[in-house]
PDB file of N, CA and C in Angstrom:
ATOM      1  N   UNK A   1      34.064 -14.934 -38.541  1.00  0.00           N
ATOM      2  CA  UNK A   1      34.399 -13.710 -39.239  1.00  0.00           C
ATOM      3  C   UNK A   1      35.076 -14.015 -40.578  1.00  0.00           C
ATOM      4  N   UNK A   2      35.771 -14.915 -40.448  1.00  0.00           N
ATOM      5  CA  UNK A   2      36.773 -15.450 -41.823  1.00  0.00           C
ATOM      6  C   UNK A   2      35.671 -16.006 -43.232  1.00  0.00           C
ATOM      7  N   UNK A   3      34.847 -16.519 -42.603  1.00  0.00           N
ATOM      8  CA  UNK A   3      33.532 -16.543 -43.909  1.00  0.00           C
ATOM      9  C   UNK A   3      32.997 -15.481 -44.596  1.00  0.00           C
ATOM     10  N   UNK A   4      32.532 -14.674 -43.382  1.00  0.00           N
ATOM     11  CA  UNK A   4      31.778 -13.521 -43.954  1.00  0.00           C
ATOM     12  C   UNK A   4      32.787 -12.411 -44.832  1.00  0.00           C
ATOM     13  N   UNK A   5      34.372 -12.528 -44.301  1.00  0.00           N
ATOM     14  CA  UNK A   5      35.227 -11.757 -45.163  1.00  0.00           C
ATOM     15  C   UNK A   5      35.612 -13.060 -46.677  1.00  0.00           C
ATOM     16  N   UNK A   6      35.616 -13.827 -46.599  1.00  0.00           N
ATOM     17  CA  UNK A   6      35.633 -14.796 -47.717  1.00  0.00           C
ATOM     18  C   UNK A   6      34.473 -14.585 -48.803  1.00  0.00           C
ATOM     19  N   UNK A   7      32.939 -14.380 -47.970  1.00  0.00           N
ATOM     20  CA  UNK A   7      31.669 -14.472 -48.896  1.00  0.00           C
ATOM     21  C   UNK A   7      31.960 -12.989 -49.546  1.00  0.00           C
ATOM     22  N   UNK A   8      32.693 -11.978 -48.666  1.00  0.00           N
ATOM     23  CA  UNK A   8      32.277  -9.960 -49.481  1.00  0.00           C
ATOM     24  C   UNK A   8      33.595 -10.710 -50.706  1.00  0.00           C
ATOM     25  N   UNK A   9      34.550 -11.067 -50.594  1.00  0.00           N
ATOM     26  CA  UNK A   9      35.661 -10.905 -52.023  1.00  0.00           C
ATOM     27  C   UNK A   9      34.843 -11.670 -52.962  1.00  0.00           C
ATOM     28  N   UNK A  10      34.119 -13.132 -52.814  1.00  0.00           N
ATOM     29  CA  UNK A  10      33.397 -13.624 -53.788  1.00  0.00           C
ATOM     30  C   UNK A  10      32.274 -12.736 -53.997  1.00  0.00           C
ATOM     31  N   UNK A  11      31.439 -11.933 -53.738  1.00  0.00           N
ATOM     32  CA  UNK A  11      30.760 -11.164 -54.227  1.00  0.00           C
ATOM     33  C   UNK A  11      31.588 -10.505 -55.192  1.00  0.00           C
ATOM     34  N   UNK A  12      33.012  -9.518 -54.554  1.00  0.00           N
ATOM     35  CA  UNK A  12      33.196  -8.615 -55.317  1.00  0.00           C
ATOM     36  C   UNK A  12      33.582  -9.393 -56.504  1.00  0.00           C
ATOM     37  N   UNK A  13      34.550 -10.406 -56.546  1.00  0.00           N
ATOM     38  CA  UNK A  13      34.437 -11.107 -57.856  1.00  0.00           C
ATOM     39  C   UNK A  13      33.548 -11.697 -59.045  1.00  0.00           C
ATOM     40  N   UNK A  14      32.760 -11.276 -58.772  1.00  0.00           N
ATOM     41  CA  UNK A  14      31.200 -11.721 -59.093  1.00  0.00           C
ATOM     42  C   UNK A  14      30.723 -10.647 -59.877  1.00  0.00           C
ATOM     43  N   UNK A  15      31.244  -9.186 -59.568  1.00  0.00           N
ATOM     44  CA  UNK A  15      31.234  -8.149 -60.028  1.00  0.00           C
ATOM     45  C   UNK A  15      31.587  -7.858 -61.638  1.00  0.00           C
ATOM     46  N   UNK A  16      31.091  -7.554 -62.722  1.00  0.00           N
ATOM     47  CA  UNK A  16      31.321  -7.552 -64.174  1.00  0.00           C
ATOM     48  C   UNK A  16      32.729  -6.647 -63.982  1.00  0.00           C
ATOM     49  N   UNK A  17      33.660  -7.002 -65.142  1.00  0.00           N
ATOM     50  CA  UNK A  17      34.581  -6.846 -65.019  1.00  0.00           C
ATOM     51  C   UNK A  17      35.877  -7.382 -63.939  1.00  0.00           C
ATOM     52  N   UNK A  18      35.676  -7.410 -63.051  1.00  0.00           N
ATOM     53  CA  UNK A  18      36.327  -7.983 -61.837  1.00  0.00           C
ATOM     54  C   UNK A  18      37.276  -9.169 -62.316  1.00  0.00           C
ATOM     55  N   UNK A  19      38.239  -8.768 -62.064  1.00  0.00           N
ATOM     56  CA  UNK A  19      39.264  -9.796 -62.149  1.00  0.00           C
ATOM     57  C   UNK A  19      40.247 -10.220 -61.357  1.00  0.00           C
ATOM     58  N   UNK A  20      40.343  -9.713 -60.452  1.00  0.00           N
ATOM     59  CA  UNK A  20      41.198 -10.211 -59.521  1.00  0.00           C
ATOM     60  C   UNK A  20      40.859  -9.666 -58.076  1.00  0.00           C
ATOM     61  N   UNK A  21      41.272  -9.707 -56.751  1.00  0.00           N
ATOM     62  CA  UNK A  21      40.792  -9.169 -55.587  1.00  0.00           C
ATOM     63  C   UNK A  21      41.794  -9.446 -54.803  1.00  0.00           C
ATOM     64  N   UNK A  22      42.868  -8.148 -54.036  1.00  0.00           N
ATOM     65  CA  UNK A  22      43.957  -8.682 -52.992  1.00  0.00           C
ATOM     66  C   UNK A  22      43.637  -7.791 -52.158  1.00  0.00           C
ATOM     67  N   UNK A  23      43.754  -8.202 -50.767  1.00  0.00           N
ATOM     68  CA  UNK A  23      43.252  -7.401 -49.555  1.00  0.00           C
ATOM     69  C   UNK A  23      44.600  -7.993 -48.431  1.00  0.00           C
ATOM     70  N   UNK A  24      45.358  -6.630 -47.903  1.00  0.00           N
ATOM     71  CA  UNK A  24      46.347  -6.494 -47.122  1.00  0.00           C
ATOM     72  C   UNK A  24      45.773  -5.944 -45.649  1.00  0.00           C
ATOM     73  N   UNK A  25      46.610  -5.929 -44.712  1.00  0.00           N
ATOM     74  CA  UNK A  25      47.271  -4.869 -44.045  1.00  0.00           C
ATOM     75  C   UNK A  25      48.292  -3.324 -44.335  1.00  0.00           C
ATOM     76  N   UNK A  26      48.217  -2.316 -43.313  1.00  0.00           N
ATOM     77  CA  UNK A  26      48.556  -1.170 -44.046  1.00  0.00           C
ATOM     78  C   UNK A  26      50.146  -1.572 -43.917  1.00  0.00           C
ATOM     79  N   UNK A  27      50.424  -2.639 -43.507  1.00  0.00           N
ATOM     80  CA  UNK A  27      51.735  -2.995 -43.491  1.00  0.00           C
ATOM     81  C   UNK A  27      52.317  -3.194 -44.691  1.00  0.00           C
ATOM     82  N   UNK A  28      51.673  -4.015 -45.402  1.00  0.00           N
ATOM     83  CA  UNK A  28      51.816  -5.016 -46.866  1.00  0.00           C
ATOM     84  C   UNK A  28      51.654  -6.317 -46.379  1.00  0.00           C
ATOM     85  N   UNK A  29      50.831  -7.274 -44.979  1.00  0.00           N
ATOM     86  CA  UNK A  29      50.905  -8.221 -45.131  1.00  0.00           C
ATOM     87  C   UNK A  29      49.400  -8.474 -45.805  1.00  0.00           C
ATOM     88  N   UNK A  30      49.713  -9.567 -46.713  1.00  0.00           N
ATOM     89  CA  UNK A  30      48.769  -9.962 -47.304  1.00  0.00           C
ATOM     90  C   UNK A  30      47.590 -10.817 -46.322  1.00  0.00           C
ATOM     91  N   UNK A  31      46.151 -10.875 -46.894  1.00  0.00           N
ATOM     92  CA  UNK A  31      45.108 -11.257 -45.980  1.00  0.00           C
ATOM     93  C   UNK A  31      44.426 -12.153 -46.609  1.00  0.00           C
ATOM     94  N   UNK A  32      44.151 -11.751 -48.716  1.00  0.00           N
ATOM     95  CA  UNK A  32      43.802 -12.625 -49.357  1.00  0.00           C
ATOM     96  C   UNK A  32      43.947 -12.023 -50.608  1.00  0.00           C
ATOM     97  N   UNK A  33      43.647 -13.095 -50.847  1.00  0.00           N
ATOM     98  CA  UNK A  33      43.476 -12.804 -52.808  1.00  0.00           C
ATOM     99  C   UNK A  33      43.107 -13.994 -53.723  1.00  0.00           C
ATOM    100  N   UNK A  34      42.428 -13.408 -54.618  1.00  0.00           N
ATOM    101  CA  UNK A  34      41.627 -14.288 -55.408  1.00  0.00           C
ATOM    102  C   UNK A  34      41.453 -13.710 -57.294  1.00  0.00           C
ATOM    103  N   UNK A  35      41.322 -14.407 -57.911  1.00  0.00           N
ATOM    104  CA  UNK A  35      41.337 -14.170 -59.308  1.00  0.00           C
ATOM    105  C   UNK A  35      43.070 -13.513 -59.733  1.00  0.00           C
ATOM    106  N   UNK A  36      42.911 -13.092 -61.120  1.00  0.00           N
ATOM    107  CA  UNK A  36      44.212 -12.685 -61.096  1.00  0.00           C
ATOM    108  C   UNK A  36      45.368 -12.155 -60.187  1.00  0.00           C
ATOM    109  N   UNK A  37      44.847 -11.644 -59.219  1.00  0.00           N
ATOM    110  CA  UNK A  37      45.744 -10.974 -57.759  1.00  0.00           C
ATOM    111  C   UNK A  37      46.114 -12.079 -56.941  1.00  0.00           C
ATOM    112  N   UNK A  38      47.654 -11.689 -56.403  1.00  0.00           N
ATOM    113  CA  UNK A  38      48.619 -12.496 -55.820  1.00  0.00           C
ATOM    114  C   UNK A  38      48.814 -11.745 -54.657  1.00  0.00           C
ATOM    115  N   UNK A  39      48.944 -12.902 -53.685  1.00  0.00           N
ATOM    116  CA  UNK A  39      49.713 -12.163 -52.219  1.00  0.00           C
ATOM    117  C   UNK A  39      50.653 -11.371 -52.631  1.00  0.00           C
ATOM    118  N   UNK A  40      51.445 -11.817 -53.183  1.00  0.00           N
ATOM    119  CA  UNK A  40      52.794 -10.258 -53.878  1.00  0.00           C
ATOM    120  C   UNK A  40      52.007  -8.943 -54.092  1.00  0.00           C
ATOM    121  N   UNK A  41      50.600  -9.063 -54.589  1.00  0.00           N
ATOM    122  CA  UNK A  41      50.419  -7.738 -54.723  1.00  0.00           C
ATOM    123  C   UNK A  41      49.689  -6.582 -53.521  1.00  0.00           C
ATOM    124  N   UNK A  42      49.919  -7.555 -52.487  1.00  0.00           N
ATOM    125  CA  UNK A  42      49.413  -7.074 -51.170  1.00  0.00           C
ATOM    126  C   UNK A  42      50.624  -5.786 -50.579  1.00  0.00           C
ATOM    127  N   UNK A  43      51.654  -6.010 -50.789  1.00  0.00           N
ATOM    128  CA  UNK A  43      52.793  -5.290 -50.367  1.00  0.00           C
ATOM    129  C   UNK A  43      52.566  -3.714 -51.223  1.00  0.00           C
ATOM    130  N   UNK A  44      52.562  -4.524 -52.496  1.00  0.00           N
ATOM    131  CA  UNK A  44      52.544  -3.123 -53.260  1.00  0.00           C
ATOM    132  C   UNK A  44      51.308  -1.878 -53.101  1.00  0.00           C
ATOM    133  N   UNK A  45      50.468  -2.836 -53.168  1.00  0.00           N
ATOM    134  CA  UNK A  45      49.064  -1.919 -53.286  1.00  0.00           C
ATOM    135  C   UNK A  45      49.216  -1.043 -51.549  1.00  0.00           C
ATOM    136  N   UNK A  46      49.725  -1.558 -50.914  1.00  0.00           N
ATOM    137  CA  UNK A  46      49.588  -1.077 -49.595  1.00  0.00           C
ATOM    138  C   UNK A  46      50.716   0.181 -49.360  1.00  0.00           C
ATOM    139  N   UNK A  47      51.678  -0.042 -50.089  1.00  0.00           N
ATOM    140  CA  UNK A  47      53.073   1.188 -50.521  1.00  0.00           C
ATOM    141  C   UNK A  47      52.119   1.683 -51.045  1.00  0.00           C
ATOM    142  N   UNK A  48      51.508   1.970 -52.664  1.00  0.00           N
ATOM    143  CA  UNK A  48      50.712   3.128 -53.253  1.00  0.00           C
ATOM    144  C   UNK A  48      50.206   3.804 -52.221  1.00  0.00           C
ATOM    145  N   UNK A  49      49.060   3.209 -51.698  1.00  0.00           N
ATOM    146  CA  UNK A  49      47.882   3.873 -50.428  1.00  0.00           C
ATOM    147  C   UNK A  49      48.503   4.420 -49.751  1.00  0.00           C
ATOM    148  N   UNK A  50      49.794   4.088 -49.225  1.00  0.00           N
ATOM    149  CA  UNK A  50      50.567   5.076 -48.028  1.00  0.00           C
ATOM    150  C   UNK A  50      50.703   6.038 -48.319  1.00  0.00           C
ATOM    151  N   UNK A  51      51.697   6.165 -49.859  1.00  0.00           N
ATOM    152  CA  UNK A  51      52.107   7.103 -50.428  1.00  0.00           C
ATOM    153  C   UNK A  51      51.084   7.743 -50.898  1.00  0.00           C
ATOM    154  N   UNK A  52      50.028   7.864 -51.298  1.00  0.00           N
ATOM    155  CA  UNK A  52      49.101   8.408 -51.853  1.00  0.00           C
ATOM    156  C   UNK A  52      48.172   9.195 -50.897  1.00  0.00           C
ATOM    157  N   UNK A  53      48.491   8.482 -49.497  1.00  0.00           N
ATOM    158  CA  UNK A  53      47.849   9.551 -48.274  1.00  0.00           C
ATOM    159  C   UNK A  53      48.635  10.698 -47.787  1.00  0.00           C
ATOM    160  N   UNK A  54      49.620  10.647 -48.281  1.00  0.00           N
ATOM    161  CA  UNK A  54      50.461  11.923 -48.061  1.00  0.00           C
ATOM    162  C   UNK A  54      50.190  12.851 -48.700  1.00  0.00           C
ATOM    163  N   UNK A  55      49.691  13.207 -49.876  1.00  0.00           N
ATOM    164  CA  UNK A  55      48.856  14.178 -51.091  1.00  0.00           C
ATOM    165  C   UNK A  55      48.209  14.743 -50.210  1.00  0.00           C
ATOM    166  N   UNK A  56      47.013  14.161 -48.747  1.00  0.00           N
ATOM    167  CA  UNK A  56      45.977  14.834 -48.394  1.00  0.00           C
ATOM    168  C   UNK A  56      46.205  14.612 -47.043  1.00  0.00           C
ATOM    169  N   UNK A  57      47.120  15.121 -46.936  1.00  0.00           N
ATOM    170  CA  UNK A  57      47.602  15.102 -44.950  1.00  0.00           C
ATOM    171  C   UNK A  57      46.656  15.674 -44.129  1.00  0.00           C
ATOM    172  N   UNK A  58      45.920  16.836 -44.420  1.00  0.00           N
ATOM    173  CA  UNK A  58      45.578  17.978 -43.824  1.00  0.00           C
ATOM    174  C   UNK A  58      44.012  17.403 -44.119  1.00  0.00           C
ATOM    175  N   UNK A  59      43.332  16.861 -44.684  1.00  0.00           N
ATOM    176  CA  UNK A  59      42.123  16.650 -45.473  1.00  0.00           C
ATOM    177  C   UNK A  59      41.133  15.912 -44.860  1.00  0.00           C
ATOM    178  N   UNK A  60      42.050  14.571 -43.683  1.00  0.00           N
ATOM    179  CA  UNK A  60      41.256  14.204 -43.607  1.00  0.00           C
ATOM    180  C   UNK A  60      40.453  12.996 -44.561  1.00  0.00           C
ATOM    181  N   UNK A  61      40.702  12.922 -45.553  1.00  0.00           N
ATOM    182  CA  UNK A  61      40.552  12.260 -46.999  1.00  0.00           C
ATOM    183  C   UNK A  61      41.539  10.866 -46.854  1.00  0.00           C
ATOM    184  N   UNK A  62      40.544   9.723 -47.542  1.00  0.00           N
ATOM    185  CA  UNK A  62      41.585   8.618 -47.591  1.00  0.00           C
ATOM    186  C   UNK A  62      41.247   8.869 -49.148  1.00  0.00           C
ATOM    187  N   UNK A  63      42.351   8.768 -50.083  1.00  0.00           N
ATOM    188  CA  UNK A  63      42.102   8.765 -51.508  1.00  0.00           C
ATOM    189  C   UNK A  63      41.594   7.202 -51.896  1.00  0.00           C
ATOM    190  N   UNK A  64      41.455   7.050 -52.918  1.00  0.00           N
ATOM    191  CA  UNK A  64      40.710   6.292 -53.566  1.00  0.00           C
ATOM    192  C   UNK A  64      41.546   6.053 -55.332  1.00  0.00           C
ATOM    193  N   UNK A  65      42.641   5.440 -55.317  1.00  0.00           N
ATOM    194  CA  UNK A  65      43.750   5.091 -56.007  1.00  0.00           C
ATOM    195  C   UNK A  65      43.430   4.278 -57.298  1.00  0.00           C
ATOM    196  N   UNK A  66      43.573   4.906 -58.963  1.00  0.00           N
ATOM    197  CA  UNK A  66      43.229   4.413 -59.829  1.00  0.00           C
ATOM    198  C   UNK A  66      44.350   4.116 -61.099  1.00  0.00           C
ATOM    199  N   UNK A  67      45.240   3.187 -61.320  1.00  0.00           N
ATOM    200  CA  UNK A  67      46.099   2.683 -61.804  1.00  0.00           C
ATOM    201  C   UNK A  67      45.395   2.433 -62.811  1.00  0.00           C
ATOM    202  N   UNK A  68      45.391   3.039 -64.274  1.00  0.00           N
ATOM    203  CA  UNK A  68      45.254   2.407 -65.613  1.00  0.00           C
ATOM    204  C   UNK A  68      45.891   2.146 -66.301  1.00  0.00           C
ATOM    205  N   UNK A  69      45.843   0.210 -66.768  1.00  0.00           N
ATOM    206  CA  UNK A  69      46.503  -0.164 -67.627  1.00  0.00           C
ATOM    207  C   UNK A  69      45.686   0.248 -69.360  1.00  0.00           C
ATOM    208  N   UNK A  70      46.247  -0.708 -70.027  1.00  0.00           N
ATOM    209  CA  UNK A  70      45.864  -0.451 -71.190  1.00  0.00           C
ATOM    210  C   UNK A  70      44.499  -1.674 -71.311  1.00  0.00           C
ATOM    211  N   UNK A  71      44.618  -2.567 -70.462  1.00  0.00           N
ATOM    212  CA  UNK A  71      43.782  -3.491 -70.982  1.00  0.00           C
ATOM    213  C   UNK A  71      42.839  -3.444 -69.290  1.00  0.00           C
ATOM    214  N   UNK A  72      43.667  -3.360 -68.559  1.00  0.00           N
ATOM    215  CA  UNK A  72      43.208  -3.405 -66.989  1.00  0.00           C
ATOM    216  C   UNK A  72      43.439  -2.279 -66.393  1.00  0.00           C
ATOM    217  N   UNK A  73      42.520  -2.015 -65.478  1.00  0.00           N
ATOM    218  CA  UNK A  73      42.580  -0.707 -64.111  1.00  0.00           C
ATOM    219  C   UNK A  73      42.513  -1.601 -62.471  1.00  0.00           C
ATOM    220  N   UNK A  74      43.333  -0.931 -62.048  1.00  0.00           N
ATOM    221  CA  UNK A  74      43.480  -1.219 -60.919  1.00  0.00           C
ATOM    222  C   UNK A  74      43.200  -0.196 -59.945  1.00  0.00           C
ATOM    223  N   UNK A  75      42.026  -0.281 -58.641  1.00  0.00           N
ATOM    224  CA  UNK A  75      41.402   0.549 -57.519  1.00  0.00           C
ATOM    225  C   UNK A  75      41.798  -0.072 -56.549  1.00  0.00           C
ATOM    226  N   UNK A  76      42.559   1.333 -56.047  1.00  0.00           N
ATOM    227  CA  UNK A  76      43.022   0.899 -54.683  1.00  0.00           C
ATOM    228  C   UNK A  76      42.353   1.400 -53.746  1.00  0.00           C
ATOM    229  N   UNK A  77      42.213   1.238 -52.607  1.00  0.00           N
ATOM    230  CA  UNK A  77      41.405   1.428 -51.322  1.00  0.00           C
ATOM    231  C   UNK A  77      41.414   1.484 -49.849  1.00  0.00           C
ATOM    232  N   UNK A  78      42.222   2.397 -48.781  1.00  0.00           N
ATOM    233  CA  UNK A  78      42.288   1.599 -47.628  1.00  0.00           C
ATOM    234  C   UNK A  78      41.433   2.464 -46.678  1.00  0.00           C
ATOM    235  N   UNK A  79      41.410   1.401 -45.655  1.00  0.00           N
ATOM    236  CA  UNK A  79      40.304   1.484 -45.056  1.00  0.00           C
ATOM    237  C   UNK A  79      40.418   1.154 -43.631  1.00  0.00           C
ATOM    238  N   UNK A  80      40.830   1.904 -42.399  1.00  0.00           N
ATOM    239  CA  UNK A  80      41.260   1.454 -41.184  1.00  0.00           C
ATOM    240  C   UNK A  80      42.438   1.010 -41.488  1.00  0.00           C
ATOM    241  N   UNK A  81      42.554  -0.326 -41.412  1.00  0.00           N
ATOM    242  CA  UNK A  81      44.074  -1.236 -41.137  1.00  0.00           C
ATOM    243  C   UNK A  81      43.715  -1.883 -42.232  1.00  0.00           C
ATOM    244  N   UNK A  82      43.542  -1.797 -43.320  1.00  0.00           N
ATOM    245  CA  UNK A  82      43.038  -2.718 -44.265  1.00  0.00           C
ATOM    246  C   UNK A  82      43.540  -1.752 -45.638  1.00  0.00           C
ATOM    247  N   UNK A  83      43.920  -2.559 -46.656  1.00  0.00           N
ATOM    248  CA  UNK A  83      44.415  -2.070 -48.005  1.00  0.00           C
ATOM    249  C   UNK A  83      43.425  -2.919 -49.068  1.00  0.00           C
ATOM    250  N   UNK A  84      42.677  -2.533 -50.240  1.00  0.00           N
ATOM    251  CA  UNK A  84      42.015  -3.414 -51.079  1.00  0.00           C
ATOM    252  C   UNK A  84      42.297  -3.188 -52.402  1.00  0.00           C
ATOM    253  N   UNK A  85      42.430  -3.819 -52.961  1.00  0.00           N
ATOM    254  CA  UNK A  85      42.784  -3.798 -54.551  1.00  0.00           C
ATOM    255  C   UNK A  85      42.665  -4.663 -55.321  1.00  0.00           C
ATOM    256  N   UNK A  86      41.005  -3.732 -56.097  1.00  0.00           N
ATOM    257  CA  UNK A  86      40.732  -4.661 -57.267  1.00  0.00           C
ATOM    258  C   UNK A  86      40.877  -4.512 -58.381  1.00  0.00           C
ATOM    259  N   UNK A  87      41.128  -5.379 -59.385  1.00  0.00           N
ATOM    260  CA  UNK A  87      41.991  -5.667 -61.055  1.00  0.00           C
ATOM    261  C   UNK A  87      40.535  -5.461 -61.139  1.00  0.00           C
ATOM    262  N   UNK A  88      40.191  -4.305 -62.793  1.00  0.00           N
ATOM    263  CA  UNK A  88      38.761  -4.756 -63.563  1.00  0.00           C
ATOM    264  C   UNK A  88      39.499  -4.543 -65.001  1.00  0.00           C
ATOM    265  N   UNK A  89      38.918  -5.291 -65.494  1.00  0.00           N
ATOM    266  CA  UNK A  89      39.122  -5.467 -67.079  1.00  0.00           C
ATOM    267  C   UNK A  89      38.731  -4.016 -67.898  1.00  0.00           C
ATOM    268  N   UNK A  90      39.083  -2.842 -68.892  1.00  0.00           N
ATOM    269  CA  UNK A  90      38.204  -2.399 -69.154  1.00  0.00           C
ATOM    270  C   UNK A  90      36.696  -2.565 -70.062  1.00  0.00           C
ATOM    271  N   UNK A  91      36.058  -2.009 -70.292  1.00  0.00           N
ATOM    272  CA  UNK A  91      35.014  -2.170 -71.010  1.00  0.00           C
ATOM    273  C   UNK A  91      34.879  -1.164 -72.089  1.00  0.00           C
TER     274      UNK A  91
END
């Protein structure tokens, strides 16, 4: 199983723009990360998603979390027990 979750982040890195890739627990423990993204940012991205599921209590809805920098955007994502967050450069 640890390959096939190793081979989807190198895809997503592979992805134009793509710059970094950190994937948690809804805890904040970190699971991986690759390119610019750090286990440190496993904690955080996983606080946003929490907090950001509270907006749509009633909904049913997992949001889909978009942090823009000036040079970078950051998409957040969770998914079951799983938190994802990828850095893209803009274009």
């Amino acid at each position: 199983m640890e390959s096939k979750f190793q081979a989807q982040l190198e895809k997503l890195m592979k992805q134009d723009s793509v710059t970094g890739v950190v994937c948690g627990d809804s805890s904040g423990l970190p699971l991986a990360a690759c390119g610019i993204a750090t286990h440190r940012h496993a904690g955080l991205v996983s606080a946003i998603a929490n907090q950001a599921s509270k907006i749509f209590p009633s909904l049913n809805e997992v949001p889909i979390i978009c942090i823009e920098g000036e040079k970078t955007n950051l998409l957040i994502r969770s998914e079951d027990k799983m938190v994802l967050g990828i850095f893209k450069t803009k274009v």
